[in-house]
Protein backbone atom coordinates (compact mmCIF):
# COMPACT_ATOMS: atom_id res chain seq x y z
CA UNK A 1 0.00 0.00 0.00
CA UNK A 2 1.17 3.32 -1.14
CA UNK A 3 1.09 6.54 1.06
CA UNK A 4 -1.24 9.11 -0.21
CA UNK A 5 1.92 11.80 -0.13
CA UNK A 6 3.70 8.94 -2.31
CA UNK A 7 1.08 8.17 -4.60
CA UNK A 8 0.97 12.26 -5.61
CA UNK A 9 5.19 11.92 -6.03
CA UNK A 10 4.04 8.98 -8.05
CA UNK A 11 1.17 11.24 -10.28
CA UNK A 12 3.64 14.00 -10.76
CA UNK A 13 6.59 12.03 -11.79
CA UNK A 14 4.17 10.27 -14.42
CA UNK A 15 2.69 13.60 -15.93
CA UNK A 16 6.26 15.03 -16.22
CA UNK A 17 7.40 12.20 -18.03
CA UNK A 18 4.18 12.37 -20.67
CA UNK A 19 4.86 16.18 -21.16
CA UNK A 20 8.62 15.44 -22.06
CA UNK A 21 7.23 13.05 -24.16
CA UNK A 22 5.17 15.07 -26.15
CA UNK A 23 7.29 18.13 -26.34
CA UNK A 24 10.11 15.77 -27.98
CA UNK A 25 7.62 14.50 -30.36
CA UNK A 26 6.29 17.90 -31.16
CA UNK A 27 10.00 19.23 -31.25
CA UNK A 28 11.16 15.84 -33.54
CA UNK A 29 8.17 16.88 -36.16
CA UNK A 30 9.21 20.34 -36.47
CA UNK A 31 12.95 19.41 -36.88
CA UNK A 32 12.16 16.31 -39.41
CA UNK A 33 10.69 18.62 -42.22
CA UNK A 34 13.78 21.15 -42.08
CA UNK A 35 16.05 18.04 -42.72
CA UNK A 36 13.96 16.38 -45.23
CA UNK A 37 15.18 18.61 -48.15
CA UNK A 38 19.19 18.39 -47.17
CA UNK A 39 18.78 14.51 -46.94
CA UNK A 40 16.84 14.57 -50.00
CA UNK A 41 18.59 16.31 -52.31
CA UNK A 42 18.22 15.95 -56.15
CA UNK A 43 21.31 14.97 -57.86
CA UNK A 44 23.18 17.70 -59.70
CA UNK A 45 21.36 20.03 -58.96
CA UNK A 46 23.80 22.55 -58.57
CA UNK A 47 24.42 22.95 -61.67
CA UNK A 48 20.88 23.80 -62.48
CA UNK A 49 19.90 27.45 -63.47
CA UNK A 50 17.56 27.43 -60.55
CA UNK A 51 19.96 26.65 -58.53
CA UNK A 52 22.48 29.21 -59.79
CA UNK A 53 19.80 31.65 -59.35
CA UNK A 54 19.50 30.87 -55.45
CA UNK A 55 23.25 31.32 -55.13
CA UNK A 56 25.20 34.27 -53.91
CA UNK A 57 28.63 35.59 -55.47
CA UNK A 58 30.22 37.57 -52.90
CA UNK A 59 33.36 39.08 -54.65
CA UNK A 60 36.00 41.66 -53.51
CA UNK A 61 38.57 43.14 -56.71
CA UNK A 62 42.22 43.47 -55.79
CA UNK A 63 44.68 45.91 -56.10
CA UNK A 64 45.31 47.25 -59.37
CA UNK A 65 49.08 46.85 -60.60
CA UNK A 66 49.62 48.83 -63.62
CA UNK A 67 50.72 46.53 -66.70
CA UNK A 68 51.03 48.27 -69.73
CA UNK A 69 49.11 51.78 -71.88
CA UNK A 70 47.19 51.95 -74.72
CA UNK A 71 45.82 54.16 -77.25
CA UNK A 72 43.28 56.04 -74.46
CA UNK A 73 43.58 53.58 -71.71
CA UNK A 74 45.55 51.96 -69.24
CA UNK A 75 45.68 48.01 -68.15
CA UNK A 76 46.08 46.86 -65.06
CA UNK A 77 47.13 43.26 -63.18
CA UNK A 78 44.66 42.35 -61.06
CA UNK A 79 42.55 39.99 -58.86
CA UNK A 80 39.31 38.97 -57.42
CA UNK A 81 37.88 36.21 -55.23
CA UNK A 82 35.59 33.48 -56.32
CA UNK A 83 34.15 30.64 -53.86
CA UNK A 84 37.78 31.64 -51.72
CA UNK A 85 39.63 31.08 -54.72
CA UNK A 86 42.04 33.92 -56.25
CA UNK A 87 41.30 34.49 -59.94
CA UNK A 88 43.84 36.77 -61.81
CA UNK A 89 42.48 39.43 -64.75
CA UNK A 90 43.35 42.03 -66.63
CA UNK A 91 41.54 45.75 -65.96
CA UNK A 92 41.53 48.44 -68.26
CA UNK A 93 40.55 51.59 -67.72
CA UNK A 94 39.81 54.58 -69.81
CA UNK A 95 41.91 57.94 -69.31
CA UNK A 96 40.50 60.95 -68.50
CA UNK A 97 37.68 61.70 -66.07
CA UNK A 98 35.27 59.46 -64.68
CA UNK A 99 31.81 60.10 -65.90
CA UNK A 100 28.85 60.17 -62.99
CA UNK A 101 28.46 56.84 -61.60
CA UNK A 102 31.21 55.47 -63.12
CA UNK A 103 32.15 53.96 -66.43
CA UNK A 104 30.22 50.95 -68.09
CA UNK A 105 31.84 47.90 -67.99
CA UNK A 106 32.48 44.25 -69.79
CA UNK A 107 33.32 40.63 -68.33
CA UNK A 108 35.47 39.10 -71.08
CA UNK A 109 35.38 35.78 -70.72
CA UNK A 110 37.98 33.98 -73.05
CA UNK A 111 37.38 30.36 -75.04
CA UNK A 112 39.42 27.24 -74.61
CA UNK A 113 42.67 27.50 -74.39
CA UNK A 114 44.55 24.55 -72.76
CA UNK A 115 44.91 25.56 -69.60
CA UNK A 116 48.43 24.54 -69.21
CA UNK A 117 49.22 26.60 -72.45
CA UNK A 118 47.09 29.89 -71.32
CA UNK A 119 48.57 32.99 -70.37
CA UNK A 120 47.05 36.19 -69.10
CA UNK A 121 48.30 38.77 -71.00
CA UNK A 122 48.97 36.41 -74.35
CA UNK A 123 47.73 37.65 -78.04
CA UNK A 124 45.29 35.27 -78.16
CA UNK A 125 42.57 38.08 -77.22
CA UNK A 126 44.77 41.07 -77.32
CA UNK A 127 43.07 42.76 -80.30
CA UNK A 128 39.56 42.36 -78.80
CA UNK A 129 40.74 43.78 -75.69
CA UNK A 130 41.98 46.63 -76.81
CA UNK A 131 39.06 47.54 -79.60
CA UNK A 132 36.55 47.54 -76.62
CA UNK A 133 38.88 49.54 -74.38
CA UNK A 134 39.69 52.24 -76.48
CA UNK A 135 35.82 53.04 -77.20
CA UNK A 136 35.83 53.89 -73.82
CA UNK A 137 34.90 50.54 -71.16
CA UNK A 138 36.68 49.03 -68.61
CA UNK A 139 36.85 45.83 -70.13
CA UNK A 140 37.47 42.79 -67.15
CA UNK A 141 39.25 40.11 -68.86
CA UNK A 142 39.31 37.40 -66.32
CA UNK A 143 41.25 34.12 -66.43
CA UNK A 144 38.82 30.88 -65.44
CA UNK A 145 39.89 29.11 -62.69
CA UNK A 146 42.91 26.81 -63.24
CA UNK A 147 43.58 29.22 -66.28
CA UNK A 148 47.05 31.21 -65.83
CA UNK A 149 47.94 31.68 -62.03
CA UNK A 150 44.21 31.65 -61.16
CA UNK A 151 44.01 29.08 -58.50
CA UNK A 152 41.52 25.75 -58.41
CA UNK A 153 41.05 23.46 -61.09
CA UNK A 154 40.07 23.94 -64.40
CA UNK A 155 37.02 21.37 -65.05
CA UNK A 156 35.42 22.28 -68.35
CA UNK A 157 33.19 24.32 -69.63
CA UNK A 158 29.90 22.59 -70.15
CA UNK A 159 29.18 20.22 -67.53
CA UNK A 160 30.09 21.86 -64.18
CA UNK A 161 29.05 25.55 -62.55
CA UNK A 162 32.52 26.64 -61.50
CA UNK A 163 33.41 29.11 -64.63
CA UNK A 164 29.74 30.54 -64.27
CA UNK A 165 30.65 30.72 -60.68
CA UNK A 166 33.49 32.83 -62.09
CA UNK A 167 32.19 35.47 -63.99
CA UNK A 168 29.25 36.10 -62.30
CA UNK A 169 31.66 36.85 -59.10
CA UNK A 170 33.94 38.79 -61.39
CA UNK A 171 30.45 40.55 -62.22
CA UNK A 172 29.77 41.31 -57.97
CA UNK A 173 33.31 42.50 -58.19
CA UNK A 174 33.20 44.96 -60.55
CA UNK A 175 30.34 46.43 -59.52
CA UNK A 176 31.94 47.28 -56.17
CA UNK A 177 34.93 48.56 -57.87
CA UNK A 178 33.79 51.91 -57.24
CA UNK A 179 34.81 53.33 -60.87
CA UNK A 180 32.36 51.23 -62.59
CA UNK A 181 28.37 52.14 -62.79
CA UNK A 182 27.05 48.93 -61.73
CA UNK A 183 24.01 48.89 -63.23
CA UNK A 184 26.21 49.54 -66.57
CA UNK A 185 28.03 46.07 -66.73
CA UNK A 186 27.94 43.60 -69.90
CA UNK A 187 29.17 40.25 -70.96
CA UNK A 188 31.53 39.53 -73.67
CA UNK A 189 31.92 35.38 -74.44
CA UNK A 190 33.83 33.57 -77.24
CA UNK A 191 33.20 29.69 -78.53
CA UNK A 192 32.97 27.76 -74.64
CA UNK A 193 32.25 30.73 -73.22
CA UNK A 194 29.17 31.08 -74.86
CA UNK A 195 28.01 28.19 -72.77
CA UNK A 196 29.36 30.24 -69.52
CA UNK A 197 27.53 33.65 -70.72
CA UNK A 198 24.23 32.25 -71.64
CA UNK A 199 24.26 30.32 -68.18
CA UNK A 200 25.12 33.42 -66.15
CA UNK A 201 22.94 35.10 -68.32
CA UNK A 202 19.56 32.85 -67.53
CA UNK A 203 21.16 33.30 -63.74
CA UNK A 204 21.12 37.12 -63.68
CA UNK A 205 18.37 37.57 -66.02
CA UNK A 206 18.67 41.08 -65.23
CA UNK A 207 21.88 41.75 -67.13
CA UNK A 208 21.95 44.51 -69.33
CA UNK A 209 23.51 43.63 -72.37
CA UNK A 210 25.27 40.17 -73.73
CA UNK A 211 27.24 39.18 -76.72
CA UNK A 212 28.45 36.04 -78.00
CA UNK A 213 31.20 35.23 -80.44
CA UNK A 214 30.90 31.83 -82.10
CA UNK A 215 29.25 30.15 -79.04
CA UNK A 216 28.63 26.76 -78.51
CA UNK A 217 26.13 24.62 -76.64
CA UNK A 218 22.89 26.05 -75.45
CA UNK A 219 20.33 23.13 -75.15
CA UNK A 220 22.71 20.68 -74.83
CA UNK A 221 20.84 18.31 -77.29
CA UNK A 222 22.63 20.78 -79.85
CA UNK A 223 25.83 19.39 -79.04
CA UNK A 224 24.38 16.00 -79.96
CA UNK A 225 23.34 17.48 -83.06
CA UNK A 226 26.81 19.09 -83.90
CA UNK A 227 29.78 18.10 -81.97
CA UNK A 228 32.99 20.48 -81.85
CA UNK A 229 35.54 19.87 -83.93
CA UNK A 230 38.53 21.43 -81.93
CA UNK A 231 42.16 19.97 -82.39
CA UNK A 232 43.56 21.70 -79.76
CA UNK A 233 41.11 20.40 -77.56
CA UNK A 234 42.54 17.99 -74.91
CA UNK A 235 40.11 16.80 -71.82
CA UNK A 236 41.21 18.65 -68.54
CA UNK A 237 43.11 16.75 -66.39
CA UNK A 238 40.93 15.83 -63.92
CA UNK A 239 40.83 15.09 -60.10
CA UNK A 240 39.80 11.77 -59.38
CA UNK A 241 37.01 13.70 -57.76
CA UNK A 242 36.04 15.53 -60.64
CA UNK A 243 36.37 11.99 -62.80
CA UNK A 244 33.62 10.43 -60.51
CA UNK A 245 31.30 13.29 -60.34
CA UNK A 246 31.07 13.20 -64.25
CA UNK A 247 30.58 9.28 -64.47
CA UNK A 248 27.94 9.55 -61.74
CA UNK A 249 26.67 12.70 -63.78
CA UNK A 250 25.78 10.53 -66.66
CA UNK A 251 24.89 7.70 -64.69
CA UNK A 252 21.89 9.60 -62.44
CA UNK A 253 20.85 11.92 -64.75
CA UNK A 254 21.31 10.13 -68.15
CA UNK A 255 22.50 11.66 -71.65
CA UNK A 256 21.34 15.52 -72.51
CA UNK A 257 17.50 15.00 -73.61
CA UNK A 258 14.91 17.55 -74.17
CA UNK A 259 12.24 15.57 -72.26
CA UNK A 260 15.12 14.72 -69.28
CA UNK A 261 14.03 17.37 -66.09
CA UNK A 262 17.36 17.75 -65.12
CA UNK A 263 18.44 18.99 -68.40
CA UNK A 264 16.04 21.13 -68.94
CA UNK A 265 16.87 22.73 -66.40
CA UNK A 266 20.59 22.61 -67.13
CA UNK A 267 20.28 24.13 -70.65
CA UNK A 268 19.51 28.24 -70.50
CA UNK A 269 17.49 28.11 -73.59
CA UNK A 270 14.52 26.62 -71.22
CA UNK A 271 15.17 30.28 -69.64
CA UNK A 272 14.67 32.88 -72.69
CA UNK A 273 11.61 34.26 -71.86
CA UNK A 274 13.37 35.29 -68.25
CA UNK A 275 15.77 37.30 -69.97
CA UNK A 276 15.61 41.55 -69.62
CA UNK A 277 18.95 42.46 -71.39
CA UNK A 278 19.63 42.49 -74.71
CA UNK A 279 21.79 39.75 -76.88
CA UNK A 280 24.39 40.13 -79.65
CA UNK A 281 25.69 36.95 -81.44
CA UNK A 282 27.88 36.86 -83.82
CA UNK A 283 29.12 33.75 -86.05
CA UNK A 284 31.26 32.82 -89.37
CA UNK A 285 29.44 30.62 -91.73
CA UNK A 286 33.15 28.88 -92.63
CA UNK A 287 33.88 28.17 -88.75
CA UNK A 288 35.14 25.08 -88.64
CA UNK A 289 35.84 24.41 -84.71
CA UNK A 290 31.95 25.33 -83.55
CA UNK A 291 28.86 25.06 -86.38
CA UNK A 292 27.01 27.95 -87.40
CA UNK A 293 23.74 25.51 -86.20
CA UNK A 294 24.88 26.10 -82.51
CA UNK A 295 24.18 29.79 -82.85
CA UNK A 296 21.47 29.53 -85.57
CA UNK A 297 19.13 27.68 -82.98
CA UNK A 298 19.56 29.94 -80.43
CA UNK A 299 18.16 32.58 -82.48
CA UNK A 300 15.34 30.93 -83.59
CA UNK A 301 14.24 29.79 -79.99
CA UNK A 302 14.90 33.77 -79.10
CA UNK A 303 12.84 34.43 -82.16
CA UNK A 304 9.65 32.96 -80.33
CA UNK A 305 10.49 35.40 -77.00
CA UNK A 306 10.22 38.99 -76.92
CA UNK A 307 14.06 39.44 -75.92
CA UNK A 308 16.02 42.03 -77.85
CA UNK A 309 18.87 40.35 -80.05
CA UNK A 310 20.49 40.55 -82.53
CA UNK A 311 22.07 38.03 -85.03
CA UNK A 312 24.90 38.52 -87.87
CA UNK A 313 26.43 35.95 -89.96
CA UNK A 314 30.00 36.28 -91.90
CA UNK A 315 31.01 34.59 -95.02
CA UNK A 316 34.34 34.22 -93.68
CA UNK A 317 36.44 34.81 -90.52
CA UNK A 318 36.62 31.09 -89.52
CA UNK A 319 36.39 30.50 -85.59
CA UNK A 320 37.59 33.61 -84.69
CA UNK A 321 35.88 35.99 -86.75
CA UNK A 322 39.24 37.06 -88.30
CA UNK A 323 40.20 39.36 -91.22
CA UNK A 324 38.00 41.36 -92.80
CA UNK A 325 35.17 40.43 -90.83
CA UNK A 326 37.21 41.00 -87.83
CA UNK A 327 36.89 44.97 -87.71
CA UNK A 328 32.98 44.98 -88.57
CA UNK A 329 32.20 42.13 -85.81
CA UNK A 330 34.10 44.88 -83.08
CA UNK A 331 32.63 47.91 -84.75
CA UNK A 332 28.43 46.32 -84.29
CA UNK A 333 29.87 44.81 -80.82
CA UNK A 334 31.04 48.35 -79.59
CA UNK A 335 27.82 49.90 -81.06
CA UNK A 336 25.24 47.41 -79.14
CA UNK A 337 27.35 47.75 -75.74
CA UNK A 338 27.23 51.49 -76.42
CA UNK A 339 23.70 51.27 -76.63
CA UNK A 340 22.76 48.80 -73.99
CA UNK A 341 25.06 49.91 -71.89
CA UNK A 342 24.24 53.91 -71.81
């Protein structure tokens, strides 16, 4: 027989015990749904234009070493941070005074070039460079990742985020450079970097003003449809890492496929009708390296939108737009930044 003062120790214990009970079960079903979506996640996904969209790109530019002048300009050394990684460029900036709110500006983002062969200053891009500079931008010619003395790896262009990653942190660090108007800052892509400019671009929908130079896969079903034909084109090295990510790539997600979710949302061309800026692309009909197609398609499916672009074809020029061609290409490039970019 149980005291009556025991028996209440008893009842108390016993309803202290069910309330822990159900405050842990309360707290478990609150917790549960917040892990749900980290256990759960959908492979790849980071690579998805969705998911660039959700991402930040905190950047900070460098010091500015002087390199070399031009005509009405003067290029600097430089650096700026992406994902913690240092990623060298070259600045230029116009003489003279600063207009109000700063000067407009460009992200040049270079082709392939095997990395191990790449240099930042080379000739490969000098001449484009310097046309855009001396009509008065600061043109931000960045080296990917892996590229140059830019640190990380240098995984490809097609089938990984990291060079989008790149340029649109070179993008957050330009427009705290404090001598560029950020609301006045364009793209500038050639042949991969197509790919990386119409990525960013479905990304940052709100980006003023884009052109392309003989770009290459949009859909990624194009590529299926045309291939590249690029001698000097040698697979990265890659990590072992990097190796496994792109077998299990193909193995969870399957070949590009217009009906395939995942690559749908991959490819930026299921993004057009997002787009505010304007487009420029430009292409040689004898390029031999990336087919006229690539860029042809694009334009149609931008046809069916209401986004500004533009489209002009060249007899000759080969890949890059070369010779005569050369000078027009730079002269209707300058004139749409110079419009877009007021």
């Amino acid at each position: 027989m149980i005291p009556l003062k025991n028996k209440w120790i008893v009842l108390f214990f016993l309803v202290g015990v069910i309330v822990l009970l159900v405050v842990n079960k309360n707290a478990s079903q609150k917790i549960v749904p917040t892990l749900l979506p980290q256990i759960q996640q959908i492979p790849f996904k980071e690579l998805t234009i969705p998911y660039l969209r959700e991402k930040k790109y905190p950047s900070v530019l460098g010091s500015l070493t002087e390199d070399f002048t031009g005509s009405n300009y003067t290029a600097y050394l430089t650096q700026y941070t992406s994902e913690n990684l240092k990623i060298n460029a070259i600045l230029t900036k116009p003489t003279g005074d600063m207009p109000k709110g700063g000067w407009p500006g460009i992200i040049f983002i270079h082709g392939y070039i095997p990395p191990t062969q790449y240099v930042t200053d080379g000739a490969a891009y000098s001449a484009y460079v310097d046309y855009l500079a001396k009509n008065g931008f600061v043109v931000f010619k960045i080296d990917l990742r892996g590229h140059g003395n830019s640190e990380g790896e240098a995984g490809g262009g097609y089938y990984g985020a990291d060079y989008v990653t790149d340029a649109l942190s070179a993008y957050t660090a330009l427009q705290g450079s404090g001598f560029v108007n950020p609301k006045r800052i364009g793209l500038w892509g050639h042949s991969m970097a197509g790919n990386i400019v119409m990525r960013s671009f479905a990304a940052h929908p709100s980006i003023p003003a884009v052109v392309i130079w003989a770009g290459a896969v949009y859909s990624y079903v194009d590529q299926t449809k045309y291939g590249l034909n690029d001698n000097s084109y040698h697979p990265p090295a890659l990590s072992a890492n990097q190796q496994n990510r792109r077998r299990l790539l193909l193995e969870k997600v399957g070949s590009p496929s217009a009906k395939s979710v995942f690559w749908q949302q991959m490819a930026p061309t299921s993004y057009l009708k997002d787009l505010k800026g304007a487009i420029q692309i430009h292409h040689a009909v004898d390029d031999t390296v990336v087919n006229i197609g690539y860029s042809r398609d694009l334009v149609a499916l931008l046809d069916k939108t209401s986004v500004v672009h533009e489209f002009y074809e060249y007899p000759s020029g080969g890949h890059n737009i070369s010779g005569e061609s050369f000078s027009v290409a730079m002269q209707r490039t300058v004139d749409f930044f110079k419009k877009y970019l007021p």
